[in-house]
C-alpha atoms as a PDB file:
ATOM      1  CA  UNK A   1      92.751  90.471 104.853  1.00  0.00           C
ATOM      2  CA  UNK A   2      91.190  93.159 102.250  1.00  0.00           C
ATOM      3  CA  UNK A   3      94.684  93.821 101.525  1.00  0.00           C
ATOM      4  CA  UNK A   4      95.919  91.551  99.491  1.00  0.00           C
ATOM      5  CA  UNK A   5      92.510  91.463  97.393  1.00  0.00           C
ATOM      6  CA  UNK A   6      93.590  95.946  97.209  1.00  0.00           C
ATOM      7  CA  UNK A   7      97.079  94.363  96.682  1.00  0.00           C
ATOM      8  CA  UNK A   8      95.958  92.557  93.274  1.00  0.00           C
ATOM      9  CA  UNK A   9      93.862  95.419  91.940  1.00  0.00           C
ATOM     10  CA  UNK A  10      96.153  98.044  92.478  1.00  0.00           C
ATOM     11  CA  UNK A  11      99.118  95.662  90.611  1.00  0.00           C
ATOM     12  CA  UNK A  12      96.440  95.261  87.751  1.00  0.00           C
ATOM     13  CA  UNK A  13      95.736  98.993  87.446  1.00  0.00           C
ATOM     14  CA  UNK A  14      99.222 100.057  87.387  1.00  0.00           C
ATOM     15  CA  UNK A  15     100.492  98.503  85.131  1.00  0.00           C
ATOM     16  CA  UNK A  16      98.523 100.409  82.570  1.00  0.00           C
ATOM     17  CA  UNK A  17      99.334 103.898  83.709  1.00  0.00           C
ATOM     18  CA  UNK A  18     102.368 106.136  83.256  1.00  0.00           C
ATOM     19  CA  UNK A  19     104.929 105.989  86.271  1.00  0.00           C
ATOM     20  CA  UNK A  20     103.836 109.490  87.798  1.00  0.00           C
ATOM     21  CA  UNK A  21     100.258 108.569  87.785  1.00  0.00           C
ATOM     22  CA  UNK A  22     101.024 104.638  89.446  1.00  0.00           C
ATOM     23  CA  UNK A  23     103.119 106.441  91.934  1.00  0.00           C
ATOM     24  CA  UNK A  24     100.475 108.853  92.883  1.00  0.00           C
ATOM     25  CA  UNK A  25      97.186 105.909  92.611  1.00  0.00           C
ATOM     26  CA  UNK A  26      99.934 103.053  95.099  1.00  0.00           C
ATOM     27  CA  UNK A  27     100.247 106.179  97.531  1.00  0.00           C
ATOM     28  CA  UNK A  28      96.204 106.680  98.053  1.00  0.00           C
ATOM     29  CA  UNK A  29      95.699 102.992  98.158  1.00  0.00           C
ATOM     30  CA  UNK A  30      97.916 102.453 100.763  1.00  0.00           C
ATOM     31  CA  UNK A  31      96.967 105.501 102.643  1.00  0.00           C
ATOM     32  CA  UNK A  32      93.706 104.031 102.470  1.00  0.00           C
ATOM     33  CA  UNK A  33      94.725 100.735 103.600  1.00  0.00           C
ATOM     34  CA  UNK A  34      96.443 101.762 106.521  1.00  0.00           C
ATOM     35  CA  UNK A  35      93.521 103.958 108.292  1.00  0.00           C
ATOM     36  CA  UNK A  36      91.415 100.864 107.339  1.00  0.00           C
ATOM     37  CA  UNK A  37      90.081  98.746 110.440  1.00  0.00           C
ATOM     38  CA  UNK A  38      92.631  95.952 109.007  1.00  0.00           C
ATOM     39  CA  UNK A  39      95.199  98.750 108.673  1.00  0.00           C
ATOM     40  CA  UNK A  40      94.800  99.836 111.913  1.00  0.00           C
ATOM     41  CA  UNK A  41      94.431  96.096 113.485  1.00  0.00           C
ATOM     42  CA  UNK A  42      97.995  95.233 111.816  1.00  0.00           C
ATOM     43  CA  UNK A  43      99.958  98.194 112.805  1.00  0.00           C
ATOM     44  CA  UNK A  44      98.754  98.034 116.663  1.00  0.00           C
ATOM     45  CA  UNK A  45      99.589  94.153 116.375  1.00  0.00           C
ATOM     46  CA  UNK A  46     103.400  95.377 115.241  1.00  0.00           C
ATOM     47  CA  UNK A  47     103.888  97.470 117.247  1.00  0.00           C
ATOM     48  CA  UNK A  48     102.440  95.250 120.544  1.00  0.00           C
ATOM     49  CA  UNK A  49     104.559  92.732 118.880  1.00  0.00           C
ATOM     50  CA  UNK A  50     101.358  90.076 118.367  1.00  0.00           C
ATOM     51  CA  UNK A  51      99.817  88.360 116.033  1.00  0.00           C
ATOM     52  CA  UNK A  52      96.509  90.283 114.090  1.00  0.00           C
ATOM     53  CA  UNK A  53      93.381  89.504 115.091  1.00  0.00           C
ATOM     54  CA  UNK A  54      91.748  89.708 111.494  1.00  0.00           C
ATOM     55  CA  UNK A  55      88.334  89.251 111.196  1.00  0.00           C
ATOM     56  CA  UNK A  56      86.528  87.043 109.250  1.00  0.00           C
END
């Protein structure tokens, strides 16, 4: 999934900033992640208690 490539980036940007400002930048990348198509995809597959269908 898109995620984990976010995942990377996000670990690679925050590391340079000051804690506020990596606190602030994780929150709008996940918020962003989760109304994603993949976002979405993974929490209906949690809570239907399935596997993702991810596409490729």
């Amino acid at each position: 999934p898109a995620a984990i490539k976010s995942c990377k980036e996000l670990l690679r940007k925050v590391s340079e900033m000051s804690i506020e400002e990596a606190k602030k930048y994780t929150a709008e990348v996940i918020a962003q992640l989760r109304i994603s198509e993949e976002g979405q995809e993974g929490m209906n597959a949690f809570l239907e208690k399935r596997k993702p269908k991810w596409n490729k």
